[in-house]
N, C-alpha and C. Protein backbone atom coordinates (compact mmCIF):
# COMPACT_ATOMS: atom_id res chain seq x y z
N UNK A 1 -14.38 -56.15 216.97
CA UNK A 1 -15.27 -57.12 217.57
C UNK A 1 -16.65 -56.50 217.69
N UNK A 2 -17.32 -57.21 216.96
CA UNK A 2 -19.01 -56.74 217.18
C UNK A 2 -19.41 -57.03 218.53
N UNK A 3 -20.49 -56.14 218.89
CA UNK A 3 -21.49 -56.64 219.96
C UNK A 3 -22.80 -57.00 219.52
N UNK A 4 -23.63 -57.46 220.88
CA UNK A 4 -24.80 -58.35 219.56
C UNK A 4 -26.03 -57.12 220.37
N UNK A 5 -26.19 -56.93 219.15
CA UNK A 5 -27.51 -55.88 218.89
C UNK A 5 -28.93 -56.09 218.85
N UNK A 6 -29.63 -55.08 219.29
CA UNK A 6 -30.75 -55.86 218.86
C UNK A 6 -31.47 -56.06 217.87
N UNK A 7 -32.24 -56.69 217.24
CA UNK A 7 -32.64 -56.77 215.85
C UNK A 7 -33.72 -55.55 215.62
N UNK A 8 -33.63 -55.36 214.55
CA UNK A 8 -34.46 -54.47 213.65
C UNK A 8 -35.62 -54.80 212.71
N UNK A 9 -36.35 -53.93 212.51
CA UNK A 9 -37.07 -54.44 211.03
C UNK A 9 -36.79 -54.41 210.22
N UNK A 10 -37.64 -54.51 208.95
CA UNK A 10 -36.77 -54.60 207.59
C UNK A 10 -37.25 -52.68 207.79
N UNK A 11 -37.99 -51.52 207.98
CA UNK A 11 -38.15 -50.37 207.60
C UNK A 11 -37.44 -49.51 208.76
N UNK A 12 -36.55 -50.09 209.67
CA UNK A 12 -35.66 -49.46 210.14
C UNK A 12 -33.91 -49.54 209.78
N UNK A 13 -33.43 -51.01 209.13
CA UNK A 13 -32.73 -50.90 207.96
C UNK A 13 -33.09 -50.19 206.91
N UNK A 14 -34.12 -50.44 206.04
CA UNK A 14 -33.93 -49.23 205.13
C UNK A 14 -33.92 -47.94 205.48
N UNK A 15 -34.40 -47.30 206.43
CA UNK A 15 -34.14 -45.91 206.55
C UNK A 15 -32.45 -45.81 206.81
N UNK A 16 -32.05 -46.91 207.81
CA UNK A 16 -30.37 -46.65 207.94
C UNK A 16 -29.75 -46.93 206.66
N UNK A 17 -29.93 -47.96 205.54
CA UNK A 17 -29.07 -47.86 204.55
C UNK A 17 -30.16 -48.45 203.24
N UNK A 18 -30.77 -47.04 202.73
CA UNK A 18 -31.60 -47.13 202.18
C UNK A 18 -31.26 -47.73 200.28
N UNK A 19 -29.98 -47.27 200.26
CA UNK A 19 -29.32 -48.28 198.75
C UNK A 19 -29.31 -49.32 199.07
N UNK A 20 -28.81 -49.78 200.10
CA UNK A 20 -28.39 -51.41 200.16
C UNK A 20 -29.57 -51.79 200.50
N UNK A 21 -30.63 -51.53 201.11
CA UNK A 21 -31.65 -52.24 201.40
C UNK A 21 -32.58 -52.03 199.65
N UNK A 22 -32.54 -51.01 198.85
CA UNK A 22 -33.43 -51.03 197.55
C UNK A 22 -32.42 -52.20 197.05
N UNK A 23 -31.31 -52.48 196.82
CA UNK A 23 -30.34 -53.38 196.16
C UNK A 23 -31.18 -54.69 196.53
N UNK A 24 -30.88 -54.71 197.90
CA UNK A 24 -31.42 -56.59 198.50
C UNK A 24 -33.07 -57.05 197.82
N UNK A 25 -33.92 -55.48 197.83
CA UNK A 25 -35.15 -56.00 197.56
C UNK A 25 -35.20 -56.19 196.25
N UNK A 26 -34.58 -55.26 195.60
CA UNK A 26 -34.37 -55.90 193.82
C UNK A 26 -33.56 -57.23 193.35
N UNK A 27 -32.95 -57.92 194.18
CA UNK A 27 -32.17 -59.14 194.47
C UNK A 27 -33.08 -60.13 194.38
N UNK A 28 -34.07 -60.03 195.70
CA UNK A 28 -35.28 -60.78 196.12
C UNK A 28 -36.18 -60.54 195.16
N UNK A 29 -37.06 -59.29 194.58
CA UNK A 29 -37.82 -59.60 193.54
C UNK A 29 -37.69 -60.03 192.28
N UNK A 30 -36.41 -60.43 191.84
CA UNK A 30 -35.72 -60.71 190.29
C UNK A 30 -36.21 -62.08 190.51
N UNK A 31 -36.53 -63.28 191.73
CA UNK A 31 -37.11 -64.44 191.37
C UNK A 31 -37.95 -64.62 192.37
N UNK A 32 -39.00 -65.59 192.45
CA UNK A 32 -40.05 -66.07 192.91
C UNK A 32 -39.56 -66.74 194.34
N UNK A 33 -38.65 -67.56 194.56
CA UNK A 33 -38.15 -68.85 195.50
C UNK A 33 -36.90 -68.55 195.46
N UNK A 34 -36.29 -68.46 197.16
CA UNK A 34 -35.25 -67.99 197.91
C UNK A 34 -34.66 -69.14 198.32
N UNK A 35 -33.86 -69.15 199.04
CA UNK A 35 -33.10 -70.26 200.27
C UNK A 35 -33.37 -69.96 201.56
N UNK A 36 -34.09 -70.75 202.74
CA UNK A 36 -34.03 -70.59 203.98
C UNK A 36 -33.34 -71.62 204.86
N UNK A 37 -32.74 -71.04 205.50
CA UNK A 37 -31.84 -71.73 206.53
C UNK A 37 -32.31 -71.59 207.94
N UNK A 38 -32.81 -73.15 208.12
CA UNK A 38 -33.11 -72.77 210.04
C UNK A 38 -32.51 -73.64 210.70
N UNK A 39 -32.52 -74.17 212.05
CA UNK A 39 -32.24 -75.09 212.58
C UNK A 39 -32.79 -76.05 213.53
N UNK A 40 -32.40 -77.58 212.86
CA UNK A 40 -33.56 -78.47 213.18
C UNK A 40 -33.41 -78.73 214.81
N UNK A 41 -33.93 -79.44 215.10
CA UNK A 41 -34.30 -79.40 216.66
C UNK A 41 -32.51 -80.22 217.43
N UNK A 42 -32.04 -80.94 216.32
CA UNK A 42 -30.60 -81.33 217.25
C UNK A 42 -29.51 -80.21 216.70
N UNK A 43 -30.09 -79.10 215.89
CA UNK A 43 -29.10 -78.00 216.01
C UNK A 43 -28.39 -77.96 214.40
N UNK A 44 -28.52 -79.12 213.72
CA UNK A 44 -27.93 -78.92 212.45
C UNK A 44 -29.08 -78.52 211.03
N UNK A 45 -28.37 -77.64 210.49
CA UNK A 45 -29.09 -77.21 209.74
C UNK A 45 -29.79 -77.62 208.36
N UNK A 46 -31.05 -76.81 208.35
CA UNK A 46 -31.93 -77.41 207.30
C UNK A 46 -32.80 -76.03 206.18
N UNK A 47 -32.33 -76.53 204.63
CA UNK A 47 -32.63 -75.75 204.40
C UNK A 47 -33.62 -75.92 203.13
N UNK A 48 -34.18 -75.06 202.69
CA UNK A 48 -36.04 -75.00 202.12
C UNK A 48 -36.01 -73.93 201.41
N UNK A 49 -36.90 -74.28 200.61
CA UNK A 49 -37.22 -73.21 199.20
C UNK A 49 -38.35 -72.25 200.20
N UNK A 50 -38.50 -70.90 199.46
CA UNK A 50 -39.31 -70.49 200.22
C UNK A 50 -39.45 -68.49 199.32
N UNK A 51 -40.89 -68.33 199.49
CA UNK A 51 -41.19 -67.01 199.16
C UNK A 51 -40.82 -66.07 200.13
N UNK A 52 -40.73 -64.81 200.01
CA UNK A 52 -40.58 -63.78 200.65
C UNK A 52 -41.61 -62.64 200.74
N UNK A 53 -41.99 -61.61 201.19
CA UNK A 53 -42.56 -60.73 200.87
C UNK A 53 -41.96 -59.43 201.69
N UNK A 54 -41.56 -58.09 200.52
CA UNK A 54 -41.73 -56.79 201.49
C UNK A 54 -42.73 -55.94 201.49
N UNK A 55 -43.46 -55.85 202.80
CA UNK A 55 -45.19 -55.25 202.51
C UNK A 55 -44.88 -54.72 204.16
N UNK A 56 -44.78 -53.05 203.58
CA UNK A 56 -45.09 -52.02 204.72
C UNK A 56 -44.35 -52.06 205.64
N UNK A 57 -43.23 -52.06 205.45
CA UNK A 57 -41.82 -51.85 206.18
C UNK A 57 -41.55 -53.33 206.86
N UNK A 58 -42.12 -54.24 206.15
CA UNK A 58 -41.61 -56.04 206.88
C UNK A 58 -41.16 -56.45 205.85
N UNK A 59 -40.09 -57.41 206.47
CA UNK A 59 -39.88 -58.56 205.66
C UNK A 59 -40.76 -59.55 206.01
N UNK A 60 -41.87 -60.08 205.13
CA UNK A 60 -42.32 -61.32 206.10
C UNK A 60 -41.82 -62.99 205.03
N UNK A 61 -42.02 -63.88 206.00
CA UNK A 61 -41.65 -65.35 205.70
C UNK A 61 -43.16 -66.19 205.76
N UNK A 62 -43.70 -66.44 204.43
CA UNK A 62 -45.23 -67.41 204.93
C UNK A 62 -44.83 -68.63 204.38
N UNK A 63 -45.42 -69.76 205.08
CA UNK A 63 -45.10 -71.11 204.94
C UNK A 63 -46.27 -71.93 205.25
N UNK A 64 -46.46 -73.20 204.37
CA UNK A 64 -47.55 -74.18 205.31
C UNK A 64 -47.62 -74.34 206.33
N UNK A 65 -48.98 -74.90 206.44
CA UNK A 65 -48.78 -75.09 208.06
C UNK A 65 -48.40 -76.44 208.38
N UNK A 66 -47.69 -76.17 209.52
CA UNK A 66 -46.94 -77.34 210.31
C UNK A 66 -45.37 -77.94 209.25
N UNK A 67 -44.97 -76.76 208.37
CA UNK A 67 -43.99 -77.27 207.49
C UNK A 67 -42.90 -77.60 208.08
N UNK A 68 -41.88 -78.19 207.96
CA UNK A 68 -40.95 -78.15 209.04
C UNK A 68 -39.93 -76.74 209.27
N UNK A 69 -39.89 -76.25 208.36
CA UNK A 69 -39.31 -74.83 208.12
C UNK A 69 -40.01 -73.90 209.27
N UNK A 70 -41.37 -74.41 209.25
CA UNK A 70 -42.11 -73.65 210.25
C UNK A 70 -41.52 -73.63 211.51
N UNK A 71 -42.00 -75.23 212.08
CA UNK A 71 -41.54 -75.74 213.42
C UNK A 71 -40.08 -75.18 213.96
N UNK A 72 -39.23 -75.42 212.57
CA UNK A 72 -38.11 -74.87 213.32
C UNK A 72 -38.45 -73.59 213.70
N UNK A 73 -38.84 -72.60 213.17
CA UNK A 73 -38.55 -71.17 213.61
C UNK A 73 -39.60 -71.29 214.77
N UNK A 74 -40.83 -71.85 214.99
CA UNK A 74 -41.17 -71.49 216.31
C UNK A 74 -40.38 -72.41 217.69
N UNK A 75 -39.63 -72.80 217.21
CA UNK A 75 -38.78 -73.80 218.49
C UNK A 75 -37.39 -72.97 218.28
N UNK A 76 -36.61 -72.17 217.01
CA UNK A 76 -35.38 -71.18 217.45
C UNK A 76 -35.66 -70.58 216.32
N UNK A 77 -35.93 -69.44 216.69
CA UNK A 77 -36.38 -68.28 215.79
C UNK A 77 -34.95 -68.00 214.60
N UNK A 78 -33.62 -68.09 214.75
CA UNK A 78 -32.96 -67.59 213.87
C UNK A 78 -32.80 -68.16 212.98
N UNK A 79 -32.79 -67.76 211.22
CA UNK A 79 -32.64 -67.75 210.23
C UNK A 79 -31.30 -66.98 209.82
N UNK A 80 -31.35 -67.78 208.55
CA UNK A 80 -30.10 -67.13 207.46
C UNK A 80 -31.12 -67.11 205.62
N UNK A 81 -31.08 -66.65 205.27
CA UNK A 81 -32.23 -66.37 204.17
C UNK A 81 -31.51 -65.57 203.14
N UNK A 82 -31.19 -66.53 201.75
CA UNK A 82 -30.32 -66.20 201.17
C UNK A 82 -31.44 -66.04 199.63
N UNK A 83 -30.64 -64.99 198.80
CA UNK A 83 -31.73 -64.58 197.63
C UNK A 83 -31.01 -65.63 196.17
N UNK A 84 -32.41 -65.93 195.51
CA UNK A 84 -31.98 -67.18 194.38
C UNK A 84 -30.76 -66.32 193.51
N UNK A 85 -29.83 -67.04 193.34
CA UNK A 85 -28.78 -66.24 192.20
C UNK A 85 -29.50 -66.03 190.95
N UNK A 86 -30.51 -66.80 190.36
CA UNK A 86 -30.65 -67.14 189.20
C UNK A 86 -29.90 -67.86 188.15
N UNK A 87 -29.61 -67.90 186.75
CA UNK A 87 -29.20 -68.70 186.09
C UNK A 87 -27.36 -67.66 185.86
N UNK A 88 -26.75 -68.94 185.28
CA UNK A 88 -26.11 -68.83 184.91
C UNK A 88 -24.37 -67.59 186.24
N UNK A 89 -23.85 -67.00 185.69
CA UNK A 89 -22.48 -66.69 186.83
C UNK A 89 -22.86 -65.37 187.07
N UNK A 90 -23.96 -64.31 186.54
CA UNK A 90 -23.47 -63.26 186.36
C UNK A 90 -24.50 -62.70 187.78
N UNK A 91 -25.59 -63.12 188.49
CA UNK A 91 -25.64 -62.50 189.51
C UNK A 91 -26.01 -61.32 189.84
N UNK A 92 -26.67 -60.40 188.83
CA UNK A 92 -27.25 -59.00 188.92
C UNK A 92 -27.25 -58.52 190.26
N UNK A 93 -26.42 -57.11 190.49
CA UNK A 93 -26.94 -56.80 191.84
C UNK A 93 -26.15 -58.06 192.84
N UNK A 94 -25.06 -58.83 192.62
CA UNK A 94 -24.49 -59.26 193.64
C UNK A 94 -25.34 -60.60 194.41
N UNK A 95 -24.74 -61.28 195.31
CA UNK A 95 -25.42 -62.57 196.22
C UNK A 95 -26.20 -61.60 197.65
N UNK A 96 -27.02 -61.87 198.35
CA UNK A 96 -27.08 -61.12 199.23
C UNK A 96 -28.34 -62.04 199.96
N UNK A 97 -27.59 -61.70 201.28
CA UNK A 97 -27.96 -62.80 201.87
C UNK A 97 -28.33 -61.62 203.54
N UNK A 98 -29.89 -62.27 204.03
CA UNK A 98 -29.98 -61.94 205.41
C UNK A 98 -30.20 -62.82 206.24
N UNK A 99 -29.30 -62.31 207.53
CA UNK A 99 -30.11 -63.10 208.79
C UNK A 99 -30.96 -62.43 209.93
N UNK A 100 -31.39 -63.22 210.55
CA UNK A 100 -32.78 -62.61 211.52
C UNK A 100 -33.07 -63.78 212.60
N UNK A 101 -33.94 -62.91 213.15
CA UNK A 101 -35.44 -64.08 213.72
C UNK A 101 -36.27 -63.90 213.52
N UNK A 102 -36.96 -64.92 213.41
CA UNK A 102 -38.34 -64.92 213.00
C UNK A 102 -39.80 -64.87 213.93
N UNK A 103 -40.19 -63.74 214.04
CA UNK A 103 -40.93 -63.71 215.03
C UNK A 103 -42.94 -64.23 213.93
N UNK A 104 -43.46 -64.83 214.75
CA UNK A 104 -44.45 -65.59 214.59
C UNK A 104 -45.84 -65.04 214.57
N UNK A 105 -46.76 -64.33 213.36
CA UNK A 105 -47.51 -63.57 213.80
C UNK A 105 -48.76 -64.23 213.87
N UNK A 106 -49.63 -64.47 215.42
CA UNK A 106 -50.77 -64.87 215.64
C UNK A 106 -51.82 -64.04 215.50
N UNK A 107 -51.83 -62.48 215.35
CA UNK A 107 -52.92 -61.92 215.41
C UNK A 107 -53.58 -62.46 214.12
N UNK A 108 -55.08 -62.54 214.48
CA UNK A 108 -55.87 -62.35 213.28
C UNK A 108 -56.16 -61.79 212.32
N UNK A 109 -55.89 -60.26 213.07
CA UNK A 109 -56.18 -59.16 212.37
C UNK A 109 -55.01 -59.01 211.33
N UNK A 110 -53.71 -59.47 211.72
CA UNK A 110 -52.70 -59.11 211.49
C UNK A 110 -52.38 -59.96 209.78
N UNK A 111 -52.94 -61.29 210.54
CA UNK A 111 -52.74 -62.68 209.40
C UNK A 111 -53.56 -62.37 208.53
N UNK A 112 -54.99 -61.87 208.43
CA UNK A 112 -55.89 -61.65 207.82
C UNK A 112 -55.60 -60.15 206.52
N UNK A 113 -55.21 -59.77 206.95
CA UNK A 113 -54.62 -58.37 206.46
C UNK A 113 -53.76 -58.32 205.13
N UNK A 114 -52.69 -59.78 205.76
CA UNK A 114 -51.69 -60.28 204.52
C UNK A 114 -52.16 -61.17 203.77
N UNK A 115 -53.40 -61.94 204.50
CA UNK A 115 -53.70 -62.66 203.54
C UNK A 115 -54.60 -61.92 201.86
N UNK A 116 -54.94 -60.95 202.42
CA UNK A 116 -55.67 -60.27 201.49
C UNK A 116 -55.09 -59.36 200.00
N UNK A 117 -53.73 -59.08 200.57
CA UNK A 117 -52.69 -58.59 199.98
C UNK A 117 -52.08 -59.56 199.33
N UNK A 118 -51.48 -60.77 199.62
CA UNK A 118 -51.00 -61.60 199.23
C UNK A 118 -51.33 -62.94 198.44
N UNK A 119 -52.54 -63.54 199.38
CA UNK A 119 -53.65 -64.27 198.82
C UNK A 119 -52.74 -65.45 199.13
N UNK A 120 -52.29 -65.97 200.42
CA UNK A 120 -51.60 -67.33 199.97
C UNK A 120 -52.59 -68.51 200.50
N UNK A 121 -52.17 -69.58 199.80
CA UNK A 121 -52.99 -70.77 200.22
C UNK A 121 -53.66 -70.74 201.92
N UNK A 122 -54.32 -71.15 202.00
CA UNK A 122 -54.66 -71.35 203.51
C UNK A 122 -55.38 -72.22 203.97
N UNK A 123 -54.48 -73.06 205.19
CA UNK A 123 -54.03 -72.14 206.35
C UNK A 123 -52.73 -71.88 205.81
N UNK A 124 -51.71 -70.90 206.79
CA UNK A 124 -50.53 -70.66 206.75
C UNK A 124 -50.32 -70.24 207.85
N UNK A 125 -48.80 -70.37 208.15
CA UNK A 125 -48.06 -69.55 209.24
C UNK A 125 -47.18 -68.50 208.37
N UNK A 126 -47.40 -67.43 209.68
CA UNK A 126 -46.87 -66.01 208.91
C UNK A 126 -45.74 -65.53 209.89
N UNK A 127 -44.51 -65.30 209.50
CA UNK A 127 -43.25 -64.94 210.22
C UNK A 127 -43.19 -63.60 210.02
N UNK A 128 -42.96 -62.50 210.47
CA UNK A 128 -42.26 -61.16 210.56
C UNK A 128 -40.72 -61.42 210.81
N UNK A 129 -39.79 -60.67 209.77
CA UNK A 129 -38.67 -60.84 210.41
C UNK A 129 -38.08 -59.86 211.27
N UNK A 130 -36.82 -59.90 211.83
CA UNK A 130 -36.30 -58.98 212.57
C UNK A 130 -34.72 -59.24 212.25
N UNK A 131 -34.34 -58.14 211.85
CA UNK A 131 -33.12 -58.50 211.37
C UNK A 131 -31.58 -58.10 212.02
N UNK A 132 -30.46 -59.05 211.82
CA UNK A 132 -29.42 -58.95 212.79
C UNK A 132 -28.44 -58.73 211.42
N UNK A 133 -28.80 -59.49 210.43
CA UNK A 133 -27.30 -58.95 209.28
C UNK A 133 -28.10 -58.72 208.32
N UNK A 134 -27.97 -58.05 207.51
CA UNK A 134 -27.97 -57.94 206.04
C UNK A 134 -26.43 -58.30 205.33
N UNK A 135 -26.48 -59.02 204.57
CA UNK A 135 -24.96 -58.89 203.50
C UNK A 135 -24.75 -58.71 202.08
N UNK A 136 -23.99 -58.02 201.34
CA UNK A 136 -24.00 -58.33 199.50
C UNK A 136 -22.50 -58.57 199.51
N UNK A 137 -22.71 -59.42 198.52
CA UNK A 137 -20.79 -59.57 197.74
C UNK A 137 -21.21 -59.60 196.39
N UNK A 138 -20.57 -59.30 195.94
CA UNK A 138 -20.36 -58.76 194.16
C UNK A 138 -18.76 -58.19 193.58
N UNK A 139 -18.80 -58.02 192.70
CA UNK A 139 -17.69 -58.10 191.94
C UNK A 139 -18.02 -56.62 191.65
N UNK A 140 -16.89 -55.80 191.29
CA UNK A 140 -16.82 -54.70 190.80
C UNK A 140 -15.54 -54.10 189.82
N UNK A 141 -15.62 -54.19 188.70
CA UNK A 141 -15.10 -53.57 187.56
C UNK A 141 -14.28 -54.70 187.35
N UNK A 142 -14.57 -56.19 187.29
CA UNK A 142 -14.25 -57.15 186.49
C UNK A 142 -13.41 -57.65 187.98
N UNK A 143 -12.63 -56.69 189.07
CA UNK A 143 -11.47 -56.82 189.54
C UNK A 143 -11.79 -57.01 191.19
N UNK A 144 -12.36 -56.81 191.68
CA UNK A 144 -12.71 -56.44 192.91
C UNK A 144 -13.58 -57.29 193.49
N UNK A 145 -13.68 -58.03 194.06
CA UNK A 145 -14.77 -58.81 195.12
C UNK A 145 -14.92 -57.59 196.27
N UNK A 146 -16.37 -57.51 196.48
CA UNK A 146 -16.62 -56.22 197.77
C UNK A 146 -17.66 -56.97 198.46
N UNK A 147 -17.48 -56.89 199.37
CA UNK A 147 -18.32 -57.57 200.77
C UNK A 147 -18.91 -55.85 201.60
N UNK A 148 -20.37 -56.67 201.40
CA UNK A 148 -21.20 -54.94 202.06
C UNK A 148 -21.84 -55.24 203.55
N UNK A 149 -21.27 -55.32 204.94
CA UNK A 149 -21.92 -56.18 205.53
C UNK A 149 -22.76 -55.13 206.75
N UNK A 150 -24.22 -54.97 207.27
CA UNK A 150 -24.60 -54.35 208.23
C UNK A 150 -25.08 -55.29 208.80
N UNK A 151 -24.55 -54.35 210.20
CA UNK A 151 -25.84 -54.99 211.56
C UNK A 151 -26.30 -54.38 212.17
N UNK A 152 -27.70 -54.43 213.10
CA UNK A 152 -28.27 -53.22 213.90
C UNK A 152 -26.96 -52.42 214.65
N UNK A 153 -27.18 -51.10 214.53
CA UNK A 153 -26.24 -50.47 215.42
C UNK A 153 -24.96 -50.05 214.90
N UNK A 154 -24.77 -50.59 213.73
CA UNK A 154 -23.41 -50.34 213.36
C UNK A 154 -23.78 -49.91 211.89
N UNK A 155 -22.65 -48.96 211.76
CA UNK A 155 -22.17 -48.19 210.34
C UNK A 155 -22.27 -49.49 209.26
N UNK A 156 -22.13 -49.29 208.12
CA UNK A 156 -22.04 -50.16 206.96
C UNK A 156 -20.61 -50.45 206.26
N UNK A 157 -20.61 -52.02 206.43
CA UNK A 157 -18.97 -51.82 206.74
C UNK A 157 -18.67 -52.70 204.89
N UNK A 158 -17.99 -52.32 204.52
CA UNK A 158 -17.68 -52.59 203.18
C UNK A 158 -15.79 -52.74 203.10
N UNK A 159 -15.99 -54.18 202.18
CA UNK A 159 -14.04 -54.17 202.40
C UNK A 159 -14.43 -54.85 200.52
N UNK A 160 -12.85 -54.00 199.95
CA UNK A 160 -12.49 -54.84 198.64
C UNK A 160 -11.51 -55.71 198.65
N UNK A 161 -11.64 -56.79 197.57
CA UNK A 161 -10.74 -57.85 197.92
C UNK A 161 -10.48 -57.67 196.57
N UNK A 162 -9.00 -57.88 195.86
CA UNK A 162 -8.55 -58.40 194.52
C UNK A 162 -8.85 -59.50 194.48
């Protein structure tokens, strides 16, 4: 039985599991547009195409403004944020999927900074994440389904399935 931890950044996961975290970001950079999962204001979920970025030990989440993807996360910060498979069954590097919250960055200095790096349309809202799971499943040697699952605080727990 897990206990609930507190969340992390994305550059304090990678220092704790620095393969699985290079794996997830090569997952995420193999396509442009991800899956985000938030939840709408009566609690059922809604989910949206959406970019990612890892810049200087963050994961961050930028979105239009006033998108609804937005709203949700500033009314319940948690997410599930899953990486595009791409085409076809084969899945490079496995499915891998994180969850978090999304914390909301107002500084100027802060917004201004990424915008310069990044260059996205503007205005925008800019999320930092904080993360509670990381996960991968993949197949291994034709035979094996392996589930790789961390959370703050805990070892990296990996099970094979035939």
């Amino acid at each position: 039985m897990s206990t609930v931890q507190t969340p992390v950044t994305w550059a304090a996961f990678a220092a704790a599991e620095p393969d699985l975290a290079r794996t997830v970001e090569e997952r995420f950079g193999a396509f442009t547009h991800h899956v985000l999962a938030t939840l709408r204001r009566d609690g059922s979920p809604r989910t949206s195409g959406l970019e990612v970025r890892f810049l200087h030990g963050e994961l961050w989440l930028g979105m239009m403004p006033r998108s609804l993807k937005a709203l949700d996360l500033r009314r319940d910060p948690r997410f599930a944020l899953q990486a595009n498979p791409g085409e076809g069954q084969s899945m490079g590097g496995g499915d891998v999927r994180i969850g978090g919250r999304a914390v909301e960055v107002t500084d100027a200095g802060a917004k201004a900074a990424y915008a310069r790096e990044v260059e996205p349309p503007e205005p925008f809202h800019l999320f930092r994440a904080e993360l509670t799971e990381v996960v991968r499943t993949y197949v291994e040697d034709d035979a094996f389904l392996v589930l790789q699952t961390w959370r703050p605080g805990e070892p990296l727990r990996t099970v094979k399935r035939i």
